[in-house]
C-alpha atoms as a PDB file:
ATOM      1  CA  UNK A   1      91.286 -84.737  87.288  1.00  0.00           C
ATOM      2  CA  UNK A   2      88.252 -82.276  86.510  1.00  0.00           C
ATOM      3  CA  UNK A   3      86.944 -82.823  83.599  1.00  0.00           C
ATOM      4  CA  UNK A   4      84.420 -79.443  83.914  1.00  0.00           C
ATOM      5  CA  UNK A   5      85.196 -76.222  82.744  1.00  0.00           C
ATOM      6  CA  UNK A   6      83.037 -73.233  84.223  1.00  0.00           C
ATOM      7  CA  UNK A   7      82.521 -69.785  82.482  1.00  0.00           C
ATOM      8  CA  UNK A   8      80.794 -66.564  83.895  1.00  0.00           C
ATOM      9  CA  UNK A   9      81.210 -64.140  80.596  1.00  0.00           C
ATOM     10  CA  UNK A  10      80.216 -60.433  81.853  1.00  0.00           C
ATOM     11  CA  UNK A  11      80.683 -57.163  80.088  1.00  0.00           C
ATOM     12  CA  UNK A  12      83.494 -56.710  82.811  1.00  0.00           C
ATOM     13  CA  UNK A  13      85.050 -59.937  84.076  1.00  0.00           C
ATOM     14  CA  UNK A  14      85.390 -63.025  82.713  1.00  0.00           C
ATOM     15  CA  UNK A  15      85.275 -65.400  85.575  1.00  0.00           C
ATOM     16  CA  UNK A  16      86.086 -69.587  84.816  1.00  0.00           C
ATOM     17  CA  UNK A  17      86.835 -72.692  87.340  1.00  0.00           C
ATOM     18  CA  UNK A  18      88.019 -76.107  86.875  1.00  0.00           C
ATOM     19  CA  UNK A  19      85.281 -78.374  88.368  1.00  0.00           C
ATOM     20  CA  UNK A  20      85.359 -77.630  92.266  1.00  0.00           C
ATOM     21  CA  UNK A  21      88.518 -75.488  92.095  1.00  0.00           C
ATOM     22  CA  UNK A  22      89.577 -71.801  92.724  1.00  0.00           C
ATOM     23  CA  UNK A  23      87.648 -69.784  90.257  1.00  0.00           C
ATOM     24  CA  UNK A  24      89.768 -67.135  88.228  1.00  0.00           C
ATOM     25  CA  UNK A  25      88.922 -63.990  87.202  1.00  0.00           C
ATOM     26  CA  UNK A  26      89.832 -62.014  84.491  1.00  0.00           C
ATOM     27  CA  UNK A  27      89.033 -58.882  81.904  1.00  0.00           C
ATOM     28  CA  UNK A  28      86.197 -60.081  79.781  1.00  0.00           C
ATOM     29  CA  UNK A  29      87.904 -58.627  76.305  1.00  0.00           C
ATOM     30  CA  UNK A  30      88.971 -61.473  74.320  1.00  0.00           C
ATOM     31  CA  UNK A  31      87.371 -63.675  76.282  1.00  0.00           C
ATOM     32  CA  UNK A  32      87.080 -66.403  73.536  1.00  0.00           C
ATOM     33  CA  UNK A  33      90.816 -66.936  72.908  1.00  0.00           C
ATOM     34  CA  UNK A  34      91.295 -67.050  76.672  1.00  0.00           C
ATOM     35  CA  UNK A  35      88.878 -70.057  77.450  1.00  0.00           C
ATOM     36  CA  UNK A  36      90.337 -71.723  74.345  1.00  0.00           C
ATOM     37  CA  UNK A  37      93.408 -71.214  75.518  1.00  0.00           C
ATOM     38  CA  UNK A  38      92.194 -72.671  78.873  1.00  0.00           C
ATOM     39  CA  UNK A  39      91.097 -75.715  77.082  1.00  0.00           C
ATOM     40  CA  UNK A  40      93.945 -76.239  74.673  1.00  0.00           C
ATOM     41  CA  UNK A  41      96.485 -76.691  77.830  1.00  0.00           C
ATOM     42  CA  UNK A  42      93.723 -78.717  80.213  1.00  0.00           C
ATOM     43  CA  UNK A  43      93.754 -81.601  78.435  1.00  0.00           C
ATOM     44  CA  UNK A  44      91.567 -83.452  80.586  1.00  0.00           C
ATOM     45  CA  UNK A  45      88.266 -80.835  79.741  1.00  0.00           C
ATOM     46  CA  UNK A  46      85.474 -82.729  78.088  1.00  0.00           C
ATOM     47  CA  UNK A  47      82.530 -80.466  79.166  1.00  0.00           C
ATOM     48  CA  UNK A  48      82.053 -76.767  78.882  1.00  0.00           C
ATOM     49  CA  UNK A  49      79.014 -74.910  80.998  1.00  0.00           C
ATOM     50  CA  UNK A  50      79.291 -70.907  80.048  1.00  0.00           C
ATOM     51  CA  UNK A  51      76.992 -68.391  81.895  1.00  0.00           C
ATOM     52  CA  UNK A  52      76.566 -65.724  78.979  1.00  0.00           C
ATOM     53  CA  UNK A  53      76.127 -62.479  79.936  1.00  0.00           C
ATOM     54  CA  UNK A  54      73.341 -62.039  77.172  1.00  0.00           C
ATOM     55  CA  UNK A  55      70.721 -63.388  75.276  1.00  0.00           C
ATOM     56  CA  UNK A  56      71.256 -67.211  74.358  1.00  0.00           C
ATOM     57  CA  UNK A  57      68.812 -69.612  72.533  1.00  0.00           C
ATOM     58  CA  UNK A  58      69.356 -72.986  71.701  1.00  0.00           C
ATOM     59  CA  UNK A  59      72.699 -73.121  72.279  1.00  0.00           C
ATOM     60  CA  UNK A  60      73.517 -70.148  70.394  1.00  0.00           C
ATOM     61  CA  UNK A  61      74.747 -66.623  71.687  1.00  0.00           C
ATOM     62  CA  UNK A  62      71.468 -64.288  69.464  1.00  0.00           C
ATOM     63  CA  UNK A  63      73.183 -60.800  71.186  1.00  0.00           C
ATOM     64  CA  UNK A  64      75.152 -59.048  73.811  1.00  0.00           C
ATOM     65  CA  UNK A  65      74.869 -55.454  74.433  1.00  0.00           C
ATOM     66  CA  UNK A  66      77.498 -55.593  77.004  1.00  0.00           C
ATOM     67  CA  UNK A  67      79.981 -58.562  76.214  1.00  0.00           C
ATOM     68  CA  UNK A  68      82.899 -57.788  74.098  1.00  0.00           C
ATOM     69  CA  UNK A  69      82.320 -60.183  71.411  1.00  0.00           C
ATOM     70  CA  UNK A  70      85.504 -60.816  68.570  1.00  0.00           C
ATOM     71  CA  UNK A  71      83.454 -63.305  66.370  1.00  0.00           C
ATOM     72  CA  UNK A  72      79.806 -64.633  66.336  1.00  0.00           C
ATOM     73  CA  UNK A  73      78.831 -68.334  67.000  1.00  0.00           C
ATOM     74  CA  UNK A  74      81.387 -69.131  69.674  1.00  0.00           C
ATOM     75  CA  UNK A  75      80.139 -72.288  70.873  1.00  0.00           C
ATOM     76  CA  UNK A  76      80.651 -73.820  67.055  1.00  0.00           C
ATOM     77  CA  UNK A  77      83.923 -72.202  66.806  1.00  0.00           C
ATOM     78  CA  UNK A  78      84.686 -74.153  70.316  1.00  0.00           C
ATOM     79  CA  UNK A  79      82.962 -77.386  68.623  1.00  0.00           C
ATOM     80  CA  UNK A  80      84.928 -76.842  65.727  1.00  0.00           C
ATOM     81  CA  UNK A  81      88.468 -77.045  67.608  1.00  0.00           C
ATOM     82  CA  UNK A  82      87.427 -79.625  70.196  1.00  0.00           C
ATOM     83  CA  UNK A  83      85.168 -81.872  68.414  1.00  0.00           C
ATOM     84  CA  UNK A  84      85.279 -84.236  71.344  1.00  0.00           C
ATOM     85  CA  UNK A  85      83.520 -81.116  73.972  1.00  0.00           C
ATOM     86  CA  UNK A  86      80.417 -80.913  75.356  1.00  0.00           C
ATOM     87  CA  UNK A  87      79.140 -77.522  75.573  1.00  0.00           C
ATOM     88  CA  UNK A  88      76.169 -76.050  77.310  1.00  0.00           C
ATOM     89  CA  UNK A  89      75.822 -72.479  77.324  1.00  0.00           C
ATOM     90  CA  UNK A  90      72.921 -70.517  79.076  1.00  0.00           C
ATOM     91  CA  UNK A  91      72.075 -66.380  79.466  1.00  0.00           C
ATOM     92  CA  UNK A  92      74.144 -66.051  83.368  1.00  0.00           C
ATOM     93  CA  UNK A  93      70.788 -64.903  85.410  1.00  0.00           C
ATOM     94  CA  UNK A  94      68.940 -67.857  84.216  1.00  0.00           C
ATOM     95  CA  UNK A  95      72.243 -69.847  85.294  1.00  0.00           C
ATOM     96  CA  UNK A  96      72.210 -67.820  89.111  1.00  0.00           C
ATOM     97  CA  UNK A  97      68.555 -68.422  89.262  1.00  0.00           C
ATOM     98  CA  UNK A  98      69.086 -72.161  89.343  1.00  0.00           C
ATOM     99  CA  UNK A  99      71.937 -71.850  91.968  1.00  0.00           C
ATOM    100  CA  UNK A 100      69.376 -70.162  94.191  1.00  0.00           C
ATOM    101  CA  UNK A 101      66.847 -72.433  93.584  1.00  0.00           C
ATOM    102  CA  UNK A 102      69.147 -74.716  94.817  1.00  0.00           C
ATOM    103  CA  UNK A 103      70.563 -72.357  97.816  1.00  0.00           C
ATOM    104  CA  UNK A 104      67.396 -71.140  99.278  1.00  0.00           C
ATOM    105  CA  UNK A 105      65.600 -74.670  98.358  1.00  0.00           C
ATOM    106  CA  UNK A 106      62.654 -72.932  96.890  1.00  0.00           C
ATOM    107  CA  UNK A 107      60.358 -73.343  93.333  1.00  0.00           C
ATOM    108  CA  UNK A 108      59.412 -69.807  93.098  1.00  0.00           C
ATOM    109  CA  UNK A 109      62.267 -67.669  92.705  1.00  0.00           C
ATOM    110  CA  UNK A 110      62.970 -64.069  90.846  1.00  0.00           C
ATOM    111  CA  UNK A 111      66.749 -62.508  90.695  1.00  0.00           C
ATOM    112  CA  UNK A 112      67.617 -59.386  89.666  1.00  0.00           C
ATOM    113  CA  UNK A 113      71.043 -58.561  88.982  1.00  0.00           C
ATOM    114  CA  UNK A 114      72.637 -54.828  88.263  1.00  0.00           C
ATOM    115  CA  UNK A 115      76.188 -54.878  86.877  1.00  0.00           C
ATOM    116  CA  UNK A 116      77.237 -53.904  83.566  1.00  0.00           C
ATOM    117  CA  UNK A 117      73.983 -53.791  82.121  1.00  0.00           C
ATOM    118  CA  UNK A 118      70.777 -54.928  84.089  1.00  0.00           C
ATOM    119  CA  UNK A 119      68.879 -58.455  84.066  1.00  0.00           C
ATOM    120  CA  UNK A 120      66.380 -60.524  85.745  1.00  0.00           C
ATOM    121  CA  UNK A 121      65.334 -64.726  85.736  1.00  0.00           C
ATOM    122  CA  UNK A 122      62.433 -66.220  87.278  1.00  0.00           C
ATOM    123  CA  UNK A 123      61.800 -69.995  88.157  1.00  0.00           C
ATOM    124  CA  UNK A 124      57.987 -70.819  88.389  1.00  0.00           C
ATOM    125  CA  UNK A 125      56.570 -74.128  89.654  1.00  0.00           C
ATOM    126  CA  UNK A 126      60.183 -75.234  89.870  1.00  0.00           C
ATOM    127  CA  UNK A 127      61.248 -74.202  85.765  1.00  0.00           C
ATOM    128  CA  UNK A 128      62.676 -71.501  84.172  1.00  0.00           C
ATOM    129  CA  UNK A 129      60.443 -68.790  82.682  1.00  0.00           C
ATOM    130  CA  UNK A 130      61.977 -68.882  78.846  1.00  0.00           C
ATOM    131  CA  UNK A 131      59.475 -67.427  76.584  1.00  0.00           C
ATOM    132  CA  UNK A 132      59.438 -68.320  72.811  1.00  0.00           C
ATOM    133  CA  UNK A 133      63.365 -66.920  72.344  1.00  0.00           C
ATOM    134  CA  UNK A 134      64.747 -67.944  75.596  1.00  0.00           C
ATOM    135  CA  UNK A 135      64.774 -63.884  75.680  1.00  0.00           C
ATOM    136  CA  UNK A 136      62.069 -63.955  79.099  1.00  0.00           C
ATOM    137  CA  UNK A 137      63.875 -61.770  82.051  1.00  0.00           C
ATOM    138  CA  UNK A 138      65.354 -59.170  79.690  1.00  0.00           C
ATOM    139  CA  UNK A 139      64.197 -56.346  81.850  1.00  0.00           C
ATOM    140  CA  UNK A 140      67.061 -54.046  81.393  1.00  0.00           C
ATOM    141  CA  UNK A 141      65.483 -53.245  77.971  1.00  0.00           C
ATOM    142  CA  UNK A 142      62.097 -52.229  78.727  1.00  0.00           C
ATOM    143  CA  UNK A 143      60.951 -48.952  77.840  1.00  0.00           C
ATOM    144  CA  UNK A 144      61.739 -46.675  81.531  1.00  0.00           C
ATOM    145  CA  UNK A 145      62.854 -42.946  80.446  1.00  0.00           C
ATOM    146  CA  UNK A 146      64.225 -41.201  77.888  1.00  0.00           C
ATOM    147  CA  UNK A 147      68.068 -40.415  78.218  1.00  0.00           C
ATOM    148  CA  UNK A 148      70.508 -38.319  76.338  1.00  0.00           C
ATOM    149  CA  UNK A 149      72.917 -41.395  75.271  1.00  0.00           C
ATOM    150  CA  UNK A 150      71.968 -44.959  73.995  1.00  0.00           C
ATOM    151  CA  UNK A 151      71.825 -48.118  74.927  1.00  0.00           C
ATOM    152  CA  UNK A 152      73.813 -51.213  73.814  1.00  0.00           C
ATOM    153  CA  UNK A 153      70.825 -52.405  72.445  1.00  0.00           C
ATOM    154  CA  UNK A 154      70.630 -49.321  69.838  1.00  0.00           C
ATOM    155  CA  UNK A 155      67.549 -47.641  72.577  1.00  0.00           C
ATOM    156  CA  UNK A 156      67.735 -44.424  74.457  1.00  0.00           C
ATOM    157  CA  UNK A 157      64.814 -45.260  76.659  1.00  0.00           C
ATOM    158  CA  UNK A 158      65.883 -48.191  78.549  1.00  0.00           C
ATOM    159  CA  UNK A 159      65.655 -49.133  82.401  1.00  0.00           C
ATOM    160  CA  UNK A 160      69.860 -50.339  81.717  1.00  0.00           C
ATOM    161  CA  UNK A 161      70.685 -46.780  80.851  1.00  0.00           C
ATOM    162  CA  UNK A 162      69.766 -45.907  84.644  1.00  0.00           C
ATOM    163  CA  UNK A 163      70.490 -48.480  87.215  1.00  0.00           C
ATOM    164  CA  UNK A 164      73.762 -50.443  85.411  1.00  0.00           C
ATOM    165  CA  UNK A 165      77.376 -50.084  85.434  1.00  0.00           C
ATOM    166  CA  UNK A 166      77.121 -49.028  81.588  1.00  0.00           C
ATOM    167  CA  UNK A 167      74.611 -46.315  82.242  1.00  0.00           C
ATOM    168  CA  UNK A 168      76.314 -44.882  85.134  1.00  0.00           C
ATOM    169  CA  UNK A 169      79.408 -44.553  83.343  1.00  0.00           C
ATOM    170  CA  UNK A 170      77.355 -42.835  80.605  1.00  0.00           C
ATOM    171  CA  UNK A 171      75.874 -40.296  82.631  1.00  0.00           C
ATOM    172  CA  UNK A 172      79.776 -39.553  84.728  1.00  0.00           C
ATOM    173  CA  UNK A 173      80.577 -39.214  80.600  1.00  0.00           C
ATOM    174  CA  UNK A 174      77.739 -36.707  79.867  1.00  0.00           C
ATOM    175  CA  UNK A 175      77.428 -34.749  82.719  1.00  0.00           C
ATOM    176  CA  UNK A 176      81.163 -34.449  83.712  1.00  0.00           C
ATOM    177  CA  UNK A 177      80.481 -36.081  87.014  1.00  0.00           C
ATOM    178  CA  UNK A 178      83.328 -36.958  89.631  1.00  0.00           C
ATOM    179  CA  UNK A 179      85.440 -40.737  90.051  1.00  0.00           C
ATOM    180  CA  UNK A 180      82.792 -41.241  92.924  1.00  0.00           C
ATOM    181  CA  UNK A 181      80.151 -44.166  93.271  1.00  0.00           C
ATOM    182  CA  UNK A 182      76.983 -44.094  93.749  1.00  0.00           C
ATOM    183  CA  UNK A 183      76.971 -44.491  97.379  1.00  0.00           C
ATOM    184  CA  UNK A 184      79.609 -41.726  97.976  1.00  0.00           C
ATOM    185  CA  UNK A 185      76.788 -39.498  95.358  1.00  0.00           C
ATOM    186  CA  UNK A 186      73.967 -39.931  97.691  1.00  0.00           C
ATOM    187  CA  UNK A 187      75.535 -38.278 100.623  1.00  0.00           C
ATOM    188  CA  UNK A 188      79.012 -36.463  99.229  1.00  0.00           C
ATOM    189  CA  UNK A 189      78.045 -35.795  96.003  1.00  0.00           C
ATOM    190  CA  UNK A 190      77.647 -32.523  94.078  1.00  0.00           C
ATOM    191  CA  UNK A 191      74.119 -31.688  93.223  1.00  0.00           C
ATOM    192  CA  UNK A 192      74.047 -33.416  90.059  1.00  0.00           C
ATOM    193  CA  UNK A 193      75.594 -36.472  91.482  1.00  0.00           C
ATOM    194  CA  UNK A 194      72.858 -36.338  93.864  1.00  0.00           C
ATOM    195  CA  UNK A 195      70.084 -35.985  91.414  1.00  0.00           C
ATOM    196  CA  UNK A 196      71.829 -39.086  89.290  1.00  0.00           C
ATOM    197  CA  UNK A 197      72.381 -41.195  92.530  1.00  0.00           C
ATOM    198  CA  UNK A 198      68.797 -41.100  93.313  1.00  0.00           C
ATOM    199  CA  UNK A 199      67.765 -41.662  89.830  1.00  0.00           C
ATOM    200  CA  UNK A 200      69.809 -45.038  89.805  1.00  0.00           C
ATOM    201  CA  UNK A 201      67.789 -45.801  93.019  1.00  0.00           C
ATOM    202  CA  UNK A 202      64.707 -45.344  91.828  1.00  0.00           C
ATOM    203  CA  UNK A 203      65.301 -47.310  88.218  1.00  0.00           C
ATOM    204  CA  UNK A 204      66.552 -49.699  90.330  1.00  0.00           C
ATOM    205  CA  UNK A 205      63.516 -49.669  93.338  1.00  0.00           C
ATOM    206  CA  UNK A 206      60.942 -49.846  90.138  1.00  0.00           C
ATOM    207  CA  UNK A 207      63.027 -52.681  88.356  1.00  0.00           C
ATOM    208  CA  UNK A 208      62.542 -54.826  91.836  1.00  0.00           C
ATOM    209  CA  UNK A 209      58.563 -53.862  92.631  1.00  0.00           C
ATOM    210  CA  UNK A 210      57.885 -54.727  88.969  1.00  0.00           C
ATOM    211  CA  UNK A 211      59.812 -58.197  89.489  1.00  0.00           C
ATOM    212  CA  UNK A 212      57.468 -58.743  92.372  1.00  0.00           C
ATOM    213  CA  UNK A 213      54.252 -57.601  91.191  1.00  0.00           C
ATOM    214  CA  UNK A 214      54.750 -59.717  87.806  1.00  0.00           C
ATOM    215  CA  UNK A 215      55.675 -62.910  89.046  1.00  0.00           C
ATOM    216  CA  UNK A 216      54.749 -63.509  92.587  1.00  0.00           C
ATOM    217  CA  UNK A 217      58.133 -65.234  93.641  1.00  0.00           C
ATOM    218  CA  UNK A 218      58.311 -66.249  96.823  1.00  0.00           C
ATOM    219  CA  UNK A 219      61.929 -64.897  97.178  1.00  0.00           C
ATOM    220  CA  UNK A 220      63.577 -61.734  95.192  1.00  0.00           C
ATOM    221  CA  UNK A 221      67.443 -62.408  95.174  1.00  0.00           C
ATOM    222  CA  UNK A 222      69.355 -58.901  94.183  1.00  0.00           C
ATOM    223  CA  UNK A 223      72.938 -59.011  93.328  1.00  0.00           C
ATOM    224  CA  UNK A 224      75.400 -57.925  90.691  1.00  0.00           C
ATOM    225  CA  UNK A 225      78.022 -55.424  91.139  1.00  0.00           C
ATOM    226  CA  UNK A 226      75.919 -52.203  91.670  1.00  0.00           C
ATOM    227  CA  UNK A 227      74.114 -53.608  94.561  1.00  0.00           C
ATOM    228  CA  UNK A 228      77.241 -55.483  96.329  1.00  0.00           C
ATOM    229  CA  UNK A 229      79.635 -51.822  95.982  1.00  0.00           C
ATOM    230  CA  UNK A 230      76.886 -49.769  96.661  1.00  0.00           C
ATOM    231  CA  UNK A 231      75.263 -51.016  99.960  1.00  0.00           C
ATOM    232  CA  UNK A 232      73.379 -47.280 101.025  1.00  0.00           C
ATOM    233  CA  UNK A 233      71.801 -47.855  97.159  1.00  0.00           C
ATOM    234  CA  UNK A 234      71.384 -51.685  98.462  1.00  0.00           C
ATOM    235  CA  UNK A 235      69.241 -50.132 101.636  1.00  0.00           C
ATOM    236  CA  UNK A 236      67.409 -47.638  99.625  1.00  0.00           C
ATOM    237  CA  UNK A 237      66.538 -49.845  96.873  1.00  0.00           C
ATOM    238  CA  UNK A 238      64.824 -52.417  99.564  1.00  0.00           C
ATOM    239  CA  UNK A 239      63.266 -49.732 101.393  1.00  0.00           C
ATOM    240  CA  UNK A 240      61.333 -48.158  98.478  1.00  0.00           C
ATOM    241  CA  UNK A 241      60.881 -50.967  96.576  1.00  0.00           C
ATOM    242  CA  UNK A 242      57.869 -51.742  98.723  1.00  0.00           C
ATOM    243  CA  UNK A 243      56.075 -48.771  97.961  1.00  0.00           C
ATOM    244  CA  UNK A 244      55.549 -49.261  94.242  1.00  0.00           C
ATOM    245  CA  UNK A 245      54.601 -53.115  94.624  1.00  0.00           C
ATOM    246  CA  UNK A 246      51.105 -55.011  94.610  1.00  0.00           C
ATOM    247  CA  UNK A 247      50.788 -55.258  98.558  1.00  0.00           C
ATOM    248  CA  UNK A 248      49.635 -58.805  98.401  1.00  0.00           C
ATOM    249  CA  UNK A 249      52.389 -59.943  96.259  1.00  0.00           C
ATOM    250  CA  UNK A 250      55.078 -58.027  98.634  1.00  0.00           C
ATOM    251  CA  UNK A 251      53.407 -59.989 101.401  1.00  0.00           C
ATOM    252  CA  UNK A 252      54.028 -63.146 100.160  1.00  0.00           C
ATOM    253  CA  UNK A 253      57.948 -62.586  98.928  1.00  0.00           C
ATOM    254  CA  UNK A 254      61.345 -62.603 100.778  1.00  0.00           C
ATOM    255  CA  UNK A 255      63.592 -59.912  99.027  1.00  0.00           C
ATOM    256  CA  UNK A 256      67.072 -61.573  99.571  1.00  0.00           C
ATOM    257  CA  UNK A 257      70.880 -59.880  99.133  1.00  0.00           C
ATOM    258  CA  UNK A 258      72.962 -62.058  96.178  1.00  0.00           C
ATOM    259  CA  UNK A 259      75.206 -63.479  98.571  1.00  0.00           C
ATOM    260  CA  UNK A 260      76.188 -66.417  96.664  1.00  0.00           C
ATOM    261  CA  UNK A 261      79.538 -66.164  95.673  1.00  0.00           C
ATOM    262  CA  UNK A 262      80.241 -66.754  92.053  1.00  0.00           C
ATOM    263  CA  UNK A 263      76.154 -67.421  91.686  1.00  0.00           C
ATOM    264  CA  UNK A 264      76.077 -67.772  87.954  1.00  0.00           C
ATOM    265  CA  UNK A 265      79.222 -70.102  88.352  1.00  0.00           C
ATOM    266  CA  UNK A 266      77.384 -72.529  90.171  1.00  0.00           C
ATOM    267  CA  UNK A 267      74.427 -72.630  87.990  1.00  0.00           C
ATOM    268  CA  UNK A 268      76.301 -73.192  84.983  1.00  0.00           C
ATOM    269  CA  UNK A 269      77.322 -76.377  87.032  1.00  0.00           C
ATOM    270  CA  UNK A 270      74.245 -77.501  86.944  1.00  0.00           C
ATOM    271  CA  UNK A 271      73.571 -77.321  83.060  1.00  0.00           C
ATOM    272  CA  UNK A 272      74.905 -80.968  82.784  1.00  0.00           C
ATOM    273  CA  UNK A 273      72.581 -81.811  85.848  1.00  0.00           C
ATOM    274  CA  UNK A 274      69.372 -82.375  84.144  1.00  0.00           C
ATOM    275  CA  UNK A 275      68.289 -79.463  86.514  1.00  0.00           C
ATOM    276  CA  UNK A 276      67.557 -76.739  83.364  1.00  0.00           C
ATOM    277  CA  UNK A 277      63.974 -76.292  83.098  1.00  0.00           C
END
């Protein structure tokens, strides 16, 4: 019997597994009680590995400007019920960026995901960049334009607000746009939908040349929700991403499509590995 429980916690989908089984998927909101309730009728679970859709350090969830959270230090709470767990819980594109390490069998590795909100990892010389806070990657935040709606982060000037599922929705909100995606924008759309369609491309072109030009990885893996939906975006996003990186460093690096199914999954399998950097 598996005694592994996998988590992917998004600001969409909640996505879990049982060791090497069928993974299920789920709304994210109330999250919590559902992988409790996972646990409380699996008796055989002894290890937890969550992918956390925001920003974790040491073992602790510090934020998460897209999860719906009901409470605050879930892993406790979880230790608290099942004292006999192990639990490992790491930010999701820190988690995908060790299942492409693994994948592509490379050292040097950047991913850059665009769902719900937008975020990045990086493995150097085979470990994860972590900074002091475990916070290194969060490039969804960084100061890109000013917009006329926030940010789940409390910001009105961040990259997230133009290249995520969140910001999106904001601007069909604020601008009365139509049911349409992004895609269907750049070549159907009305003229604002136009004008916001290649806005998302170009937050989303900058987000990958900067990726490139800061850390030098020898591959660029781009995946999330946006990117696998929106394939013209997908095209347009590669094509003028080169444009606005360090030619050297575009030389040297493979940009990749996220075509690892249930990526941040797999990684969180590894968290028990003694793979985390």
């Amino acid at each position: 019997m598996d005694s592994l429980l996998l988590a992917d916690v998004g600001g969409t989908y909640l996505r879990y597994r049982l060791g090497s089984g069928e993974a299920v998927r789920s709304a994210a909101k109330g999250w919590e009680e559902q992988l409790i309730g996972v646990i409380a009728t699996h008796s055989q679970i002894r290890r937890v590995a969550i992918a956390f859709a925001g920003q974790v350090s040491q073992g602790q969830i510090r934020s998460a400007p897209n999860v719906p959270l009901a409470g605050g230090d879930f892993p406790a709470e979880l230790r608290r019920r099942f004292p006999y767990l192990q639990i490992a819980i790491e930010n999701d594109l820190k988690c995908a960026a060790l299942a492409y390490q693994h994948h592509l069998g490379s050292d040097s590795i950047a991913v850059l995901y665009a769902g719900s909100g937008i975020g990045s990892a990086v493995i150097s010389e085979g470990r994860i960049v972590r900074g002091s806070q475990n916070l290194a990657g969060e490039i969804g935040h960084i100061r890109y334009r000013n917009a006329p709606f926030s940010c789940g982060c409390g910001k009105t000037d961040c990259l997230e607000l133009f290249g995520s599922g969140s910001g999106i929705e904001k601007h069909r909100h604020f601008f009365q746009l139509g049911a349409g995606t992004p895609d269907v924008w750049l070549t159907a759309g009305s003229p604002k939908e136009r004008e916001v369609a290649a806005e998302i491309v170009e937050a989303l072109a900058f987000a990958a040349s900067l990726m490139i030009t800061l850390y030098n990885p020898s591959y660029l893996v781009i995946g999330g929700g946006i990117f696998e939906h929106n394939p013209r975006v997908r095209d347009h996003v590669k094509e003028r991403a080169a444009s606005g990186t360090f030619p050297p460093a575009w030389k040297g690096c493979r940009l990749v499509d996220g075509d690892l199914s249930d990526a941040p999954l797999v990684g969180a399998g590894l968290l028990f590995g003694g793979q985390l950097g």
